[in-house]
Protein backbone atom coordinates (compact mmCIF):
# COMPACT_ATOMS: atom_id res chain seq x y z
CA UNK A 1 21.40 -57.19 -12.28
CA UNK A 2 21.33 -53.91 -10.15
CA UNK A 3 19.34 -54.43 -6.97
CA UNK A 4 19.52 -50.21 -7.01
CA UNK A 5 15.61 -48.98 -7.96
CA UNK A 6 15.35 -46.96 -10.62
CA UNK A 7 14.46 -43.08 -10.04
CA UNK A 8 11.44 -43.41 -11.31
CA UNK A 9 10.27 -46.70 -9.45
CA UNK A 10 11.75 -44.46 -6.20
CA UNK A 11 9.18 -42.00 -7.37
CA UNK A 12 6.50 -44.47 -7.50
CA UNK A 13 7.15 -45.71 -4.30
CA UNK A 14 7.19 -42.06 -2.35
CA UNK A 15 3.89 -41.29 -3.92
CA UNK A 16 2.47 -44.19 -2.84
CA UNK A 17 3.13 -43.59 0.60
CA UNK A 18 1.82 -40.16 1.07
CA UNK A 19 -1.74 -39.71 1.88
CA UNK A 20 -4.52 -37.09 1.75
CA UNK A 21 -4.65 -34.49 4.94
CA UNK A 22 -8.55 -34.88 4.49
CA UNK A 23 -9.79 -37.87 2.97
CA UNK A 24 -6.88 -40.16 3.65
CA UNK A 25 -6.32 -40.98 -0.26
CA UNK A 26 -3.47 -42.06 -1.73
CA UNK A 27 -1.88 -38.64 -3.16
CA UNK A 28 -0.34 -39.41 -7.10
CA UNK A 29 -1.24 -36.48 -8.68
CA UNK A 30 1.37 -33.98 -8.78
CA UNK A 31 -0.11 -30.24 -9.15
CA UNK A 32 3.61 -28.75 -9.46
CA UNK A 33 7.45 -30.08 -8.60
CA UNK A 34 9.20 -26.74 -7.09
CA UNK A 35 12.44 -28.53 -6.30
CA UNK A 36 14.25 -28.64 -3.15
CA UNK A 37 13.88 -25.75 -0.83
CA UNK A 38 14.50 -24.93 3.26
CA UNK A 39 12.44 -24.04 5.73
CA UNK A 40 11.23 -20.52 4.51
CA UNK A 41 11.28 -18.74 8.05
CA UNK A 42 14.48 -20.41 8.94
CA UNK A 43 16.39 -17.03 8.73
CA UNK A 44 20.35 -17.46 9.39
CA UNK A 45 22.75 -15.33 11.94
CA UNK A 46 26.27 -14.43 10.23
CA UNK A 47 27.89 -17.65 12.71
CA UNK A 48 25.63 -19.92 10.62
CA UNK A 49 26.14 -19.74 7.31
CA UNK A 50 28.95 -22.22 7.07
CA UNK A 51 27.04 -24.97 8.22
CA UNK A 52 24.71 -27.47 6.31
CA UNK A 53 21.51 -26.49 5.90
CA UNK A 54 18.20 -29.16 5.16
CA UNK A 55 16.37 -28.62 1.98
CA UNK A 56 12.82 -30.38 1.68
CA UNK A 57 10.87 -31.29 -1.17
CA UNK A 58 8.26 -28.63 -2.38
CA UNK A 59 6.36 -31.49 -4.40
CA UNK A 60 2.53 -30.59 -4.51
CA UNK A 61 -0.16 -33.19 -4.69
CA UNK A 62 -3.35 -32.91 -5.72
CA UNK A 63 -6.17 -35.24 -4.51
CA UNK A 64 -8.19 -36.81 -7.20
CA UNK A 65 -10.82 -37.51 -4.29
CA UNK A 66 -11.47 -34.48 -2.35
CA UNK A 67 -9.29 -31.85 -5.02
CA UNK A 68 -7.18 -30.66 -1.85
CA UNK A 69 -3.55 -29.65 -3.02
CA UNK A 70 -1.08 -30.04 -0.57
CA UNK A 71 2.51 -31.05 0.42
CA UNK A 72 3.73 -34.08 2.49
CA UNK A 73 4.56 -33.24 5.86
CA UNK A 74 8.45 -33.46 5.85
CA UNK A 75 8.94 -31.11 9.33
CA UNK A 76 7.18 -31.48 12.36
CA UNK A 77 4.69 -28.30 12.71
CA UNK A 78 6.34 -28.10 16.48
CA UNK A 79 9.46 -27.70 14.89
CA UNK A 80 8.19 -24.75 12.47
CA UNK A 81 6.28 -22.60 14.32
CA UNK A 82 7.28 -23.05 18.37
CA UNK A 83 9.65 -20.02 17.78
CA UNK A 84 8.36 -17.77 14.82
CA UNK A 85 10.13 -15.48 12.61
CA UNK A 86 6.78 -13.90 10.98
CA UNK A 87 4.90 -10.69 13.70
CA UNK A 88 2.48 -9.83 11.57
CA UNK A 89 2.08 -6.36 13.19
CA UNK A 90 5.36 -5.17 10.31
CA UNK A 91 2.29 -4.39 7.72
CA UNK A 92 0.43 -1.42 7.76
CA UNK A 93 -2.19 -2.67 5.02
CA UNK A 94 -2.64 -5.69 7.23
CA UNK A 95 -3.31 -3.97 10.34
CA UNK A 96 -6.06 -1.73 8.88
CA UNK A 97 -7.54 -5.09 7.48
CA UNK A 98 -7.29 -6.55 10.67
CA UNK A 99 -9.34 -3.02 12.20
CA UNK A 100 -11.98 -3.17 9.74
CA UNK A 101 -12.51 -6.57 10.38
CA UNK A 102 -13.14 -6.51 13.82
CA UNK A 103 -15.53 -3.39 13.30
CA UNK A 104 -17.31 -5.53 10.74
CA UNK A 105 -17.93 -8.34 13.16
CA UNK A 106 -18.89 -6.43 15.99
CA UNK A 107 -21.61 -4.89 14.04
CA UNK A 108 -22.69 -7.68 12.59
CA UNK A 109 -22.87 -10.03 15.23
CA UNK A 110 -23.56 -7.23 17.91
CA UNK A 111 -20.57 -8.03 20.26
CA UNK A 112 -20.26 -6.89 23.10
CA UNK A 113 -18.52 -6.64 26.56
CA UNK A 114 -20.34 -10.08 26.91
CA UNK A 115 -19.09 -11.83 24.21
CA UNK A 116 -16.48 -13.28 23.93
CA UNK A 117 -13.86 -14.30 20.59
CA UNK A 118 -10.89 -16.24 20.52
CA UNK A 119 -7.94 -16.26 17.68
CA UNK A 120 -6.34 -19.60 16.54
CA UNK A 121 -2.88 -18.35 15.07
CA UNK A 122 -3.18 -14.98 16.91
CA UNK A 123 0.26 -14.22 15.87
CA UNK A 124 1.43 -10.50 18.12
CA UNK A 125 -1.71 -9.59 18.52
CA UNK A 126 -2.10 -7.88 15.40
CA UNK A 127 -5.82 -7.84 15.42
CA UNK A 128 -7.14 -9.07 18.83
CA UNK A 129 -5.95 -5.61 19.80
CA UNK A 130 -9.08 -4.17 18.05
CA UNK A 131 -11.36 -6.38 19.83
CA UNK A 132 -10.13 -5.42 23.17
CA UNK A 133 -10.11 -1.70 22.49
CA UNK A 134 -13.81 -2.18 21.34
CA UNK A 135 -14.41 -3.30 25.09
CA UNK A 136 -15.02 -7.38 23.94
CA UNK A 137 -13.27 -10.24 25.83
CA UNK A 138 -10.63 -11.76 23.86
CA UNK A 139 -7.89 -15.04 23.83
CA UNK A 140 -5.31 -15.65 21.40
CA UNK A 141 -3.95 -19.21 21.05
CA UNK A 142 -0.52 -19.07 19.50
CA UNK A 143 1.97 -21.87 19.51
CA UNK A 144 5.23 -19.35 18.89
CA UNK A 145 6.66 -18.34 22.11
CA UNK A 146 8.48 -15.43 20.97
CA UNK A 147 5.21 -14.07 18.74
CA UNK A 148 2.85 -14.60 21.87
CA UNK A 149 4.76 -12.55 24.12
CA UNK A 150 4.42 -9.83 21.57
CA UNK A 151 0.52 -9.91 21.78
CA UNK A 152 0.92 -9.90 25.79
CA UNK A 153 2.17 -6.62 25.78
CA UNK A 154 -0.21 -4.95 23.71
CA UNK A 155 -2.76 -6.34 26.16
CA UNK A 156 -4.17 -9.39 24.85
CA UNK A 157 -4.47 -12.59 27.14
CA UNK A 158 -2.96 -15.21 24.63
CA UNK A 159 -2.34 -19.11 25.23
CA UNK A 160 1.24 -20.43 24.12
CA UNK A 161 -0.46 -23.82 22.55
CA UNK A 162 -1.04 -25.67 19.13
CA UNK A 163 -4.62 -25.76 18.92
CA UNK A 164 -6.56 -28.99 18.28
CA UNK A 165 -9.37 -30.92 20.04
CA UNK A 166 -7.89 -31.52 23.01
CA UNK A 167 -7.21 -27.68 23.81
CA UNK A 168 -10.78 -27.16 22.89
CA UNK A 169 -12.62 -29.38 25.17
CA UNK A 170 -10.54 -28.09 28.15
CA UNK A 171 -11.71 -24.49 26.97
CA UNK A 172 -15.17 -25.68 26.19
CA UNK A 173 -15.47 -27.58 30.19
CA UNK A 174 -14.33 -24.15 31.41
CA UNK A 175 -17.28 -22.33 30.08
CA UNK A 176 -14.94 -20.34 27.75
CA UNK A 177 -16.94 -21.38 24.13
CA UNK A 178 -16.68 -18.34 21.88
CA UNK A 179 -19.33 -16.59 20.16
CA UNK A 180 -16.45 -16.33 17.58
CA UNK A 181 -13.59 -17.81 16.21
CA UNK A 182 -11.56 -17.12 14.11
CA UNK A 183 -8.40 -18.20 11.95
CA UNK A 184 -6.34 -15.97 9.45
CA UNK A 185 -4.30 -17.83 7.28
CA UNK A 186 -3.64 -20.46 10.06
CA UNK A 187 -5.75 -23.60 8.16
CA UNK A 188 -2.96 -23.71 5.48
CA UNK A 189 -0.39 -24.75 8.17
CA UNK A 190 -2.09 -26.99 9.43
CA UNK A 191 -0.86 -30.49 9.14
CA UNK A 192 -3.78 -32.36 10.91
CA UNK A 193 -6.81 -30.85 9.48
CA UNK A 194 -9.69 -33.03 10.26
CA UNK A 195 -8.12 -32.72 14.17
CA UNK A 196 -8.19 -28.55 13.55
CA UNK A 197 -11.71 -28.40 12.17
CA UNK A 198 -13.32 -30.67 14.72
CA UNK A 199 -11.66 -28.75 17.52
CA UNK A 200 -12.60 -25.47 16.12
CA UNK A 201 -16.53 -26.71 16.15
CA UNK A 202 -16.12 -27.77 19.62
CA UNK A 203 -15.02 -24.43 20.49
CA UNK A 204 -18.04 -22.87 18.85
CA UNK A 205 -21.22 -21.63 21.08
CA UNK A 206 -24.46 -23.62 19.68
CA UNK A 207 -25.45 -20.12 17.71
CA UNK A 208 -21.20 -19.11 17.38
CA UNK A 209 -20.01 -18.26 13.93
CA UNK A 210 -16.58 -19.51 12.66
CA UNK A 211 -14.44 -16.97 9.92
CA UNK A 212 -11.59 -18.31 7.92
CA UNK A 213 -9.45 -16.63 6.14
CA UNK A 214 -6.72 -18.06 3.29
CA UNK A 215 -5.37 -17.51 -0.15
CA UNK A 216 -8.13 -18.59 -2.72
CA UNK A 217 -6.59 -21.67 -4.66
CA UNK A 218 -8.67 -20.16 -7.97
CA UNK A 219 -6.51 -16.81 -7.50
CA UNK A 220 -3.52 -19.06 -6.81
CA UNK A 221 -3.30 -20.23 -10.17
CA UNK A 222 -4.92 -17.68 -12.11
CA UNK A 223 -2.07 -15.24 -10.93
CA UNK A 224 0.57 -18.08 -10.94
CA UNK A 225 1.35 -17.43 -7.10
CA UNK A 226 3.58 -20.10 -6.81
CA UNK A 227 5.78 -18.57 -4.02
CA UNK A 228 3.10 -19.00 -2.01
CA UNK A 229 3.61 -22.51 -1.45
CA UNK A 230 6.34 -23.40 1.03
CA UNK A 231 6.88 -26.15 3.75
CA UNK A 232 4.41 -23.86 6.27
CA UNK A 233 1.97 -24.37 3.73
CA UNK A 234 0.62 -27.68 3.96
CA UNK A 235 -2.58 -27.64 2.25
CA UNK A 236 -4.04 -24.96 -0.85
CA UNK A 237 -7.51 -24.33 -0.60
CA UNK A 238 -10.72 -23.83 -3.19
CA UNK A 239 -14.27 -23.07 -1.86
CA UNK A 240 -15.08 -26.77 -3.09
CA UNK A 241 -12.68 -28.60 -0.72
CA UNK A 242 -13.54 -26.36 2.49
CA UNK A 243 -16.97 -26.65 1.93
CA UNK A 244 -16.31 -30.81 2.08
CA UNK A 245 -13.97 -30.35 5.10
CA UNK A 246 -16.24 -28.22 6.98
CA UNK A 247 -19.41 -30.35 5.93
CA UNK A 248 -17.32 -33.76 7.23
CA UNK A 249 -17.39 -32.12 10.89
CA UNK A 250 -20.61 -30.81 10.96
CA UNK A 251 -20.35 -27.46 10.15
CA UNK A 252 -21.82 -25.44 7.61
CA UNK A 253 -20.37 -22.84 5.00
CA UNK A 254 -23.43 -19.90 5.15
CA UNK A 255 -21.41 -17.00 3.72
CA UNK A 256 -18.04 -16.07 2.00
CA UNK A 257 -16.35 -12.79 1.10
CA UNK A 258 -13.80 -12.63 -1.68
CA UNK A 259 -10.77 -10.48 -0.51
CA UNK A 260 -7.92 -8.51 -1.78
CA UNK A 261 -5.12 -9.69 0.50
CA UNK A 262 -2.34 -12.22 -0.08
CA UNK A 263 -2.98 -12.14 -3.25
CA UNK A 264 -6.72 -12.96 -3.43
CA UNK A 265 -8.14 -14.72 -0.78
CA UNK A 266 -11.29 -15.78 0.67
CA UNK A 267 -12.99 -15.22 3.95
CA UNK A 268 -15.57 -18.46 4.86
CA UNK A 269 -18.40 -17.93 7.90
CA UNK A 270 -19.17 -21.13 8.97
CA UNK A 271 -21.27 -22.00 11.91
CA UNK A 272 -23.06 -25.34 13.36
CA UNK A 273 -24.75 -27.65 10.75
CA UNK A 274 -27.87 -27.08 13.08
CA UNK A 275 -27.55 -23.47 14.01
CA UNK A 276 -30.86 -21.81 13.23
CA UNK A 277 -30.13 -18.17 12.78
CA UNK A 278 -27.18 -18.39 9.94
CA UNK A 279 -28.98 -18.81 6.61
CA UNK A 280 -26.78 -19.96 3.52
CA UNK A 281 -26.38 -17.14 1.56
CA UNK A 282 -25.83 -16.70 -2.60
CA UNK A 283 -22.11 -15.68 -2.36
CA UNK A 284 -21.59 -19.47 -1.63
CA UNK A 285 -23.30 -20.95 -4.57
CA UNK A 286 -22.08 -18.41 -6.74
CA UNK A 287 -18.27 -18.80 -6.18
CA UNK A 288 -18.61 -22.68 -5.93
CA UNK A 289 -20.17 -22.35 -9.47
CA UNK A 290 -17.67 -20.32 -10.22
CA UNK A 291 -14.75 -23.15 -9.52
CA UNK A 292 -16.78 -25.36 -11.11
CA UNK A 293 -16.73 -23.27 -14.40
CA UNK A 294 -12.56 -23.44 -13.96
CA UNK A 295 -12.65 -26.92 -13.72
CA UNK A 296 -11.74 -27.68 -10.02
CA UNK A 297 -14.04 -29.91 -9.41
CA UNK A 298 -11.73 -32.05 -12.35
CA UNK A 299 -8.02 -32.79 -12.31
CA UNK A 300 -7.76 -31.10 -15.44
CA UNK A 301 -8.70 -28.25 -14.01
CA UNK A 302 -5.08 -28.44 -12.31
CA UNK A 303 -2.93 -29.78 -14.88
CA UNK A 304 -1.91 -25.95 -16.80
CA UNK A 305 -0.11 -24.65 -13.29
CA UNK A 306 3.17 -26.36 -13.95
CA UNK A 307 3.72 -25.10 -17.68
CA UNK A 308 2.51 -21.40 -16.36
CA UNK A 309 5.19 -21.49 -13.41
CA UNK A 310 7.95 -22.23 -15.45
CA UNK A 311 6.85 -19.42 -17.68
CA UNK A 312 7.02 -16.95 -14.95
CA UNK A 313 10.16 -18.18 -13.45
CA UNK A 314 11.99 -17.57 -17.36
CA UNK A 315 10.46 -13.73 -17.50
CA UNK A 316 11.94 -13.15 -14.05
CA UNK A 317 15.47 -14.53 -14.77
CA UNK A 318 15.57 -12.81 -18.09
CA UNK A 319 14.85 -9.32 -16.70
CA UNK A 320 17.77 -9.56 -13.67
CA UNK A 321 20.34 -11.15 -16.08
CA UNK A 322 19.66 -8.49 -18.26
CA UNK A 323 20.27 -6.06 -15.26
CA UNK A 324 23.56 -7.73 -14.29
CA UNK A 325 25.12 -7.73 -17.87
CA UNK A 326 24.56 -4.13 -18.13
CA UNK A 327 25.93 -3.87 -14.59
CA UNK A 328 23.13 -2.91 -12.46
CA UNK A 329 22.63 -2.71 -8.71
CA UNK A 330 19.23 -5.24 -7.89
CA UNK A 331 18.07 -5.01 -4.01
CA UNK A 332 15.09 -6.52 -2.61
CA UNK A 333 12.80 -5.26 -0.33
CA UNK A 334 11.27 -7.74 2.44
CA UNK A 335 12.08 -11.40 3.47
CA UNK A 336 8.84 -13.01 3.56
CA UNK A 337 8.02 -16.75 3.49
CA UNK A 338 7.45 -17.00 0.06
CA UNK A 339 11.18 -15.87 -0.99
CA UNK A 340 12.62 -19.03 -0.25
CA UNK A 341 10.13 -20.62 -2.82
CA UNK A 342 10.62 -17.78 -5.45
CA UNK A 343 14.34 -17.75 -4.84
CA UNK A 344 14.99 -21.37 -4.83
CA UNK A 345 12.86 -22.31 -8.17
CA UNK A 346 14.34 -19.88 -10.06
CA UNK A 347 17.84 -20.28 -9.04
CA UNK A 348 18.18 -16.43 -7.62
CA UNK A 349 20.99 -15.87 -4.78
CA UNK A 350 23.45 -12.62 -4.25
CA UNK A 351 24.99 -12.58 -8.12
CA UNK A 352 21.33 -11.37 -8.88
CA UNK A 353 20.20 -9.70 -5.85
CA UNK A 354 22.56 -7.76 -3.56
CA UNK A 355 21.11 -7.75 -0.38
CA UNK A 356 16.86 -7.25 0.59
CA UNK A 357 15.53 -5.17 3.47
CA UNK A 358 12.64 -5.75 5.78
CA UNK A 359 10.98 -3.49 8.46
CA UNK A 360 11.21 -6.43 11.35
CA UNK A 361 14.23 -6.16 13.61
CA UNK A 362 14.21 -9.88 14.13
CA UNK A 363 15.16 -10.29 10.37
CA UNK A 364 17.42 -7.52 10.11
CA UNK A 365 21.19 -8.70 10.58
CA UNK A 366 20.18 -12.27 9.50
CA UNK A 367 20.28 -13.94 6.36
CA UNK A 368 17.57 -15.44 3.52
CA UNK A 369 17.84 -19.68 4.09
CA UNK A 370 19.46 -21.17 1.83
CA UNK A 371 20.88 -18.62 -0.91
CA UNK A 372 22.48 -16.38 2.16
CA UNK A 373 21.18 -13.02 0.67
CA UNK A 374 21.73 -10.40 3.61
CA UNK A 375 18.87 -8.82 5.20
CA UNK A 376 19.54 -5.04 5.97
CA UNK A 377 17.16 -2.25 7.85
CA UNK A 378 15.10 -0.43 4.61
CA UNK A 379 17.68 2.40 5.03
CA UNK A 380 20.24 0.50 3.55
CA UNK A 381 18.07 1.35 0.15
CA UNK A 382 18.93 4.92 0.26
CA UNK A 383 22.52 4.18 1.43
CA UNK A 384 23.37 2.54 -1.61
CA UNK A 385 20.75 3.20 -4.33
CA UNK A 386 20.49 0.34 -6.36
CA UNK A 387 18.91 0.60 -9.71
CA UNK A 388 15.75 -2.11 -8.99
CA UNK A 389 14.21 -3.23 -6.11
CA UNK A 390 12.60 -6.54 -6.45
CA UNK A 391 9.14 -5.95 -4.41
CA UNK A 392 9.58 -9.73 -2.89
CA UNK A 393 6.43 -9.29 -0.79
CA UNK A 394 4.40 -8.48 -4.17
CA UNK A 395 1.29 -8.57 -2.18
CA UNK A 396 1.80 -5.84 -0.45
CA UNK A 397 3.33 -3.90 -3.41
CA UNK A 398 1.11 -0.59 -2.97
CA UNK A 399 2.38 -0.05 0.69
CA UNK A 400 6.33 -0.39 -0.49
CA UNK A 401 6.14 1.85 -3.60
CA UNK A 402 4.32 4.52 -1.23
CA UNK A 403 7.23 3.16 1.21
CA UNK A 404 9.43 3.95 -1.00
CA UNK A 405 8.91 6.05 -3.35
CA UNK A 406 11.93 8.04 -2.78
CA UNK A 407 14.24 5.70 -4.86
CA UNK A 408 12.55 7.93 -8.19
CA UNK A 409 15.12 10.51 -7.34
CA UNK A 410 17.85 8.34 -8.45
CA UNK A 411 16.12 6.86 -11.30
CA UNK A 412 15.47 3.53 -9.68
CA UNK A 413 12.26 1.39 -10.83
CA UNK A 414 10.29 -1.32 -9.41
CA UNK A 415 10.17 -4.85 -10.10
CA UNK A 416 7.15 -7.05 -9.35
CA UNK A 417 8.13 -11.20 -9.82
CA UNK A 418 4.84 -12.40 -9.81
CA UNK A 419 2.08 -12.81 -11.97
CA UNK A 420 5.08 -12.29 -14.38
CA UNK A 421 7.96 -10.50 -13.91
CA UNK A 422 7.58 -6.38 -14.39
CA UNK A 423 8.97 -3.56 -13.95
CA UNK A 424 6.91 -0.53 -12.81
């Protein structure tokens, strides 16, 4: 008799062993199976692309305690994020979101040059920038090197750390507690969360108000966003789970904002569990009814996202094979994260798209991981003129049609992947 498990004892036996971020429960749940993908910001020079690359599972969980979805932590967040191919400073939108936030929260919790507000996963400095040219005291914490230097120049004092407890309490004993914090789309990669949270309420003043912002798990599978899940991503997140997570470290959930970006995401205030001057107000009841009504409070709620997925991935390969049997040039424009998941699942490389562009000079000259697709500067667009341009950053699909909007002269079209594939 073979002593060799069977694959789907092997199966068994993985699942078993992976645990909830959160609630520490056995994860067996699976909310989709993407395949085999590499590190998403793992962007190749031309020496190398003959060598082996690692491809990790993109197996989502859901938990059937706390309803977090999440991946298994196959790569050390050190190892992701200690030298960082993402400056988020590249999008327009997203600076003017990052503007009108920090105009919003000085009004509304009447900053000043006394205050004081520190960024987990400050990135370049993309919005800090606003703070300190509205005269309030600012930090950054950010754990890439390369990024953090970016934010130094533009003037904003920024710690090259991973943030945790530990980092808090030495800010906290120096008398630097903020009257806010904040986090934009940094809880997601965060592999330790209960660690994150409880250093992020440490860091609070007693009266200090907390804002999160991440994609909106309901909008997630409503829109079938699947490339947003990648090995950065550890954790996918409804108003029902943070609510929990927050609640587990004493911290309370007194307001939310539903946004546009990233495809619809949400942005949680949070403050103290016994701060007196932050009333809960109805936006949270109303959206946590609102999951409810979805069924996310139930694993049935979760089980339709696999058969939706692999509808999207079959409209999207049946529009570019139909390009490239009637011989047309495909190019994509931008190499974001979510690429590698998008190109992977669907089996996409250079026989269906060309080359892509993207507006950051540390992409440009590299290649996408794993399916090698060059990455040019956005003129190579009008050097060659292809007849489609995949929008690969479909979230920010208004800015590249204005962006581009030259490629009409030739007769070119658009063509947005996700919620299904389209062409504009």
């Amino acid at each position: 008799m073979s002593t060799v498990p069977a694959l789907q004892e092997i199966e068994t036996q993985q699942s078993a062993t992976a645990t909830c971020h959160f609630c520490g429960a056995g994860l067996k749940e699976t909310f989709v199976d993407l395949g085999m993908s590499p590190l998403c910001e793992s962007y190749l020079a031309a020496a190398d692309l003959n060598r082996g690359e690692t491809f990790y599972p993109l197996h989502v969980y859901v938990c059937s305690n706390c309803f977090l979805v999440q991946l298994e932590e196959y790569e050390r967040a050190e190892n992701i994020f200690s030298d960082y191919a993402y400056f988020s400073s590249f999008s327009d939108s997203w600076l003017r979101h990052a503007d009108h936030y920090c105009g919003q929260m000085k009004s509304r919790l009447g900053l000043n040059e006394k205050s004081f507000v520190v960024e987990v996963a400050s990135n370049d400095g993309y919005l800090l920038q606003y703070f300190v040219q509205r005269g309030v005291p600012v930090l950054g914490i950010e754990p890439a090197a390369n990024v953090a230097e970016a934010a130094v120049k533009k003037g904003v004092p920024t710690l090259v750390k991973f943030f945790g407890v530990e980092l808090a309490q030495e800010l906290a004993e120096q008398g630097r507690s903020a009257d806010l914090v904040l986090g934009n789309n940094v809880l997601a990669q965060v592999p330790d969360l209960n660690d994150f949270v409880e250093g992020l309420k440490i860091l609070l003043k007693p009266e200090g108000v907390l804002t999160l912002e991440f994609p909106h798990l309901s909008r997630l599978i409503e829109h079938n966003e699947f490339d947003t899940i990648y090995h950065e991503h550890f954790s996918y997140f409804s108003l029902l789970t943070t609510v929990r997570i927050m609640e587990a470290h004493g911290l309370k959930v007194f307001d939310v904002e539903e946004l546009q970006s990233h495809g619809g995401s949400l942005r949680v205030f949070a403050c103290r569990a016994e701060a007196q001057t932050h009333p809960i107000g109805p936006n949270v009841a109303r959206i946590l009814e609102a999951e409810r009504s979805e069924g996310l409070d139930t694993l049935e709620g979760y089980r339709s996202f696999a058969r939706q997925v692999k509808e999207t991935k079959l409209a999207l390969l049946e529009l570019l094979l139909q390009a490239a049997r009637e011989g047309k040039k495909v190019a994509g424009y931008g190499a974001p994260g979510k690429s590698a998941t998008l190109l992977h699942y669907c089996g996409i490389g250079k026989d269906l798209i060309e080359y892509t562009v993207d507006r950051s000079p540390y992409k440009q000259g590299r290649f996408l991981p794993g399916t090698h697709i060059p990455i040019h500067h956005p003129d190579r667009i009008q050097e060659t003129k292809p007849d489609y341009v995949v929008i690969l950053p479909w979230n920010l699909q208004r800015e590249i049609v204005e962006q581009l909007k030259y490629i009409r002269e030739w007769g070119a079209k658009f063509i947005v992947p996700i919620p299904k594939a389209t062409i504009l």
